[in-house]
C-alpha atoms as a PDB file:
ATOM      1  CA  UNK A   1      -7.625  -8.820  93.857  1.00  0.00           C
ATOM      2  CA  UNK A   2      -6.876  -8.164  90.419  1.00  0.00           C
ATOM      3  CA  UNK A   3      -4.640 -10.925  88.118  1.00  0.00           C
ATOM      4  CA  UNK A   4      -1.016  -9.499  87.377  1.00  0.00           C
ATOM      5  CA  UNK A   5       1.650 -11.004  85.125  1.00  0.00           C
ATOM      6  CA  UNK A   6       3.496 -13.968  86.730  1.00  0.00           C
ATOM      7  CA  UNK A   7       6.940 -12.147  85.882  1.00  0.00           C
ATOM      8  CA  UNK A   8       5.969  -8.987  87.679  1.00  0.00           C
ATOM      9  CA  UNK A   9       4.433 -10.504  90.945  1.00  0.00           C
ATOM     10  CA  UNK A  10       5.985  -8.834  93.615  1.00  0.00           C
ATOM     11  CA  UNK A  11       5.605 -11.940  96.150  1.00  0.00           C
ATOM     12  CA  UNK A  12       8.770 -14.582  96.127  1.00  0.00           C
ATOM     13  CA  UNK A  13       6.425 -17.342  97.103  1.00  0.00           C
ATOM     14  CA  UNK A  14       2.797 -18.682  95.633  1.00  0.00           C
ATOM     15  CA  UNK A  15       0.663 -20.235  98.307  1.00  0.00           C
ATOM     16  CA  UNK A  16      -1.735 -22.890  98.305  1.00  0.00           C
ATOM     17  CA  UNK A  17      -4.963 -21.420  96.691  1.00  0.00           C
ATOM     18  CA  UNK A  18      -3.084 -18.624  94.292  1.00  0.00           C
ATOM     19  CA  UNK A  19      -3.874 -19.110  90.938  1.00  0.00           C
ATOM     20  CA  UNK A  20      -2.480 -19.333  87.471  1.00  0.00           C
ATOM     21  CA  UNK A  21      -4.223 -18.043  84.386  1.00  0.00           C
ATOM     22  CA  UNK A  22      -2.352 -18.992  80.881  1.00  0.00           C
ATOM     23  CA  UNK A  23      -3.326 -19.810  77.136  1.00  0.00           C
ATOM     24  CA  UNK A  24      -3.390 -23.407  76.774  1.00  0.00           C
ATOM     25  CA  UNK A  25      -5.057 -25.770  74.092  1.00  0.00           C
ATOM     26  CA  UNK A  26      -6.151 -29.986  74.179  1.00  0.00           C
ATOM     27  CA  UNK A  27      -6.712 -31.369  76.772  1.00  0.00           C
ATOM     28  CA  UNK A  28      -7.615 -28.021  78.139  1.00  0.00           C
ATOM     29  CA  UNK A  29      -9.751 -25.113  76.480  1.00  0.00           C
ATOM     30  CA  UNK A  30      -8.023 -22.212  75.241  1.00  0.00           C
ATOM     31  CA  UNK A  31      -7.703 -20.837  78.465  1.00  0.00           C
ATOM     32  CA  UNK A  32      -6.714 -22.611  81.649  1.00  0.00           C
ATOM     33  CA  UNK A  33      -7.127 -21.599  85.639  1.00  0.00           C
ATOM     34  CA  UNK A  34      -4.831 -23.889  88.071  1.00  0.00           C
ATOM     35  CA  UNK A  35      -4.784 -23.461  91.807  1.00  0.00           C
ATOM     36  CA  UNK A  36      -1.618 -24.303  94.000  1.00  0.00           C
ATOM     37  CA  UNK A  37      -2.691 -27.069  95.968  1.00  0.00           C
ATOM     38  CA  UNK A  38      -0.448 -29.199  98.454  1.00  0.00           C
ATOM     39  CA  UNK A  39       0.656 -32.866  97.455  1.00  0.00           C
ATOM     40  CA  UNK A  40       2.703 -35.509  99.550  1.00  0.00           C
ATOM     41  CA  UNK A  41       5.102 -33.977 102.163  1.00  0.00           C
ATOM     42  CA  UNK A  42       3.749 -30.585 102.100  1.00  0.00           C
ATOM     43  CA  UNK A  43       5.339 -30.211  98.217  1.00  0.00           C
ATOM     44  CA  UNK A  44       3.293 -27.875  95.860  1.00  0.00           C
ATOM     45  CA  UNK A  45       1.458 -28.793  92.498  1.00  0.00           C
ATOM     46  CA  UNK A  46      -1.197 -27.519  90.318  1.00  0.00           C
ATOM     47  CA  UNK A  47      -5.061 -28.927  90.064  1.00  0.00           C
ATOM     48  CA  UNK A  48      -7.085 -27.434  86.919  1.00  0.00           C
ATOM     49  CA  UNK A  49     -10.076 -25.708  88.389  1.00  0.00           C
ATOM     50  CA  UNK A  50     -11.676 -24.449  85.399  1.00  0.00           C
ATOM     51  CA  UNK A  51     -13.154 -26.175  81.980  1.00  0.00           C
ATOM     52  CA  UNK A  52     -13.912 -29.409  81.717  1.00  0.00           C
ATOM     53  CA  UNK A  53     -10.490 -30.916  83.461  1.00  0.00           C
ATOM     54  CA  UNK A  54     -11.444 -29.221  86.684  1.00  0.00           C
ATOM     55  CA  UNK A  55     -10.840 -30.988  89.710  1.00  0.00           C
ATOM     56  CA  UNK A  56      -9.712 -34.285  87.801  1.00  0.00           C
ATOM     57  CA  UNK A  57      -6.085 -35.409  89.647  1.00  0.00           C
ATOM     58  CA  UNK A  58      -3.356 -32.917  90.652  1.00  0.00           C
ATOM     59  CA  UNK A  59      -1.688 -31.693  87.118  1.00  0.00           C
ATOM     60  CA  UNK A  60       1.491 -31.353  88.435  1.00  0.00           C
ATOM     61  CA  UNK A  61       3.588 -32.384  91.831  1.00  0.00           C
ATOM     62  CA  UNK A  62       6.489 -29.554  91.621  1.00  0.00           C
ATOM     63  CA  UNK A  63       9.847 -31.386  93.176  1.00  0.00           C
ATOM     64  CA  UNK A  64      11.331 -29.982  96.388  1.00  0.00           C
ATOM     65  CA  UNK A  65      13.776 -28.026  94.972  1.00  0.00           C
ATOM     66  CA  UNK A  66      10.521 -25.663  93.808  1.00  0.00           C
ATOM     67  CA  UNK A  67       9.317 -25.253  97.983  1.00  0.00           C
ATOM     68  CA  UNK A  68      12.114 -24.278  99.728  1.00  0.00           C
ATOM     69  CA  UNK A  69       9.978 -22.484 102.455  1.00  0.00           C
ATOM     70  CA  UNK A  70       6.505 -23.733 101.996  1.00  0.00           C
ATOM     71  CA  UNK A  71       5.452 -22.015  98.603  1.00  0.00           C
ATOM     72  CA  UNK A  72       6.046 -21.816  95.370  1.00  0.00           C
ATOM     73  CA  UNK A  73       9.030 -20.453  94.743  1.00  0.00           C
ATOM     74  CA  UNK A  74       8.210 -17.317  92.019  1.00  0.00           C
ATOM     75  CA  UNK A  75      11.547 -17.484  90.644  1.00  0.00           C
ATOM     76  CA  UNK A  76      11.378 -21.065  90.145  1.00  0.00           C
ATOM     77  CA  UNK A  77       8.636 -21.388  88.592  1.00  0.00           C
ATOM     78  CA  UNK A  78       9.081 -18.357  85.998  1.00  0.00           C
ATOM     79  CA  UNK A  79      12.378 -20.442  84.940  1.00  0.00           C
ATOM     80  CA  UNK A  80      10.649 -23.509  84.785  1.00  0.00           C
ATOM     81  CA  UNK A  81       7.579 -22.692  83.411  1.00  0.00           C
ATOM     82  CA  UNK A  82       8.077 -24.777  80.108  1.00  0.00           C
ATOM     83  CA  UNK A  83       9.613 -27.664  81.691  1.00  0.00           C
ATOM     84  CA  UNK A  84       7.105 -28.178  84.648  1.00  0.00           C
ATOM     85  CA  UNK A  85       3.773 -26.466  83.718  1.00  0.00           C
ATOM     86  CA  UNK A  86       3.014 -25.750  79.732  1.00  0.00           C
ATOM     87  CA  UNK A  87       5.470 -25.987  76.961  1.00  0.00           C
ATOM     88  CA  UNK A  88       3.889 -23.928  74.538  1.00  0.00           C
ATOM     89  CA  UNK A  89       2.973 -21.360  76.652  1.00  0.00           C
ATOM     90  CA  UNK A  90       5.218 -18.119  76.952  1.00  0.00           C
ATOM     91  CA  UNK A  91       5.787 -17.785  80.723  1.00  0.00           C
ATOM     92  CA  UNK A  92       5.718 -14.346  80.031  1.00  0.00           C
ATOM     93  CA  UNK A  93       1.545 -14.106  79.247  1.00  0.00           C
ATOM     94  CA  UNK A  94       0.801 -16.045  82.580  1.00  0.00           C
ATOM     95  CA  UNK A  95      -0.815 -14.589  84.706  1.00  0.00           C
ATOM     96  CA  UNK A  96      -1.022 -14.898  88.792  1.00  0.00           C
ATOM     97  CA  UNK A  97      -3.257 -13.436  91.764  1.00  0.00           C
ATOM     98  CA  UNK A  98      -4.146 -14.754  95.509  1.00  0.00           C
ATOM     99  CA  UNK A  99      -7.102 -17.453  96.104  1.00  0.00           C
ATOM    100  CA  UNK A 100     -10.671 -16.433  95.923  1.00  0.00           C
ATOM    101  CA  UNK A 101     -12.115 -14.941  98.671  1.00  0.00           C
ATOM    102  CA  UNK A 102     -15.585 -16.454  99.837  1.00  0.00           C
ATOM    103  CA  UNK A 103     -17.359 -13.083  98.994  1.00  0.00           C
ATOM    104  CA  UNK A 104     -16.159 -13.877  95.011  1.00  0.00           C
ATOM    105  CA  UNK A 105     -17.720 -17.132  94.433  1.00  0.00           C
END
């Protein structure tokens, strides 16, 4: 699958494994990959899998209001991009696809 623009993804909810693709800087390099990954309760975050911060501690534990049916809610997190995930990124340049598939690895 191909990465498209997090404001364009046709899906309302991101699942465990989708992943996130967005300029960042320190701590990170200047380009970041985070996978949805499931924290307490069944609530949604984001683990850095790329660069040297991969796999170090979830990033970010999203609050309920952000899983209303299991996922990610698209919407949600396009209007609280700056507040939960990256500041001084433009939610606009992120970009989204489905987890890897065994044959990509």
């Amino acid at each position: 699958m191909k990465w498209s623009k997090l404001i364009d993804f046709n899906e309302q909810y991101l699942q465990r494994g989708y992943l996130l693709k967005f300029k960042a800087h320190y701590p990170f390099e200047e380009e970041v990959i985070m996978m949805v990954c499931e924290g307490g309760c069944s609530q949604k975050g984001l683990i850095t899998i790329s660069g040297y911060k991969a796999g170090i501690n979830m990033y970010v534990l999203f609050p309920e209001e952000a899983n209303p049916d299991g996922g990610i809610s698209t919407k949600w997190l396009i209007t609280n991009w700056t507040k939960w995930v990256w500041p001084e990124s433009d939610v606009n340049s992120v970009l989204v696809r489905s987890g890897l598939t065994y044959d990509e690895i």
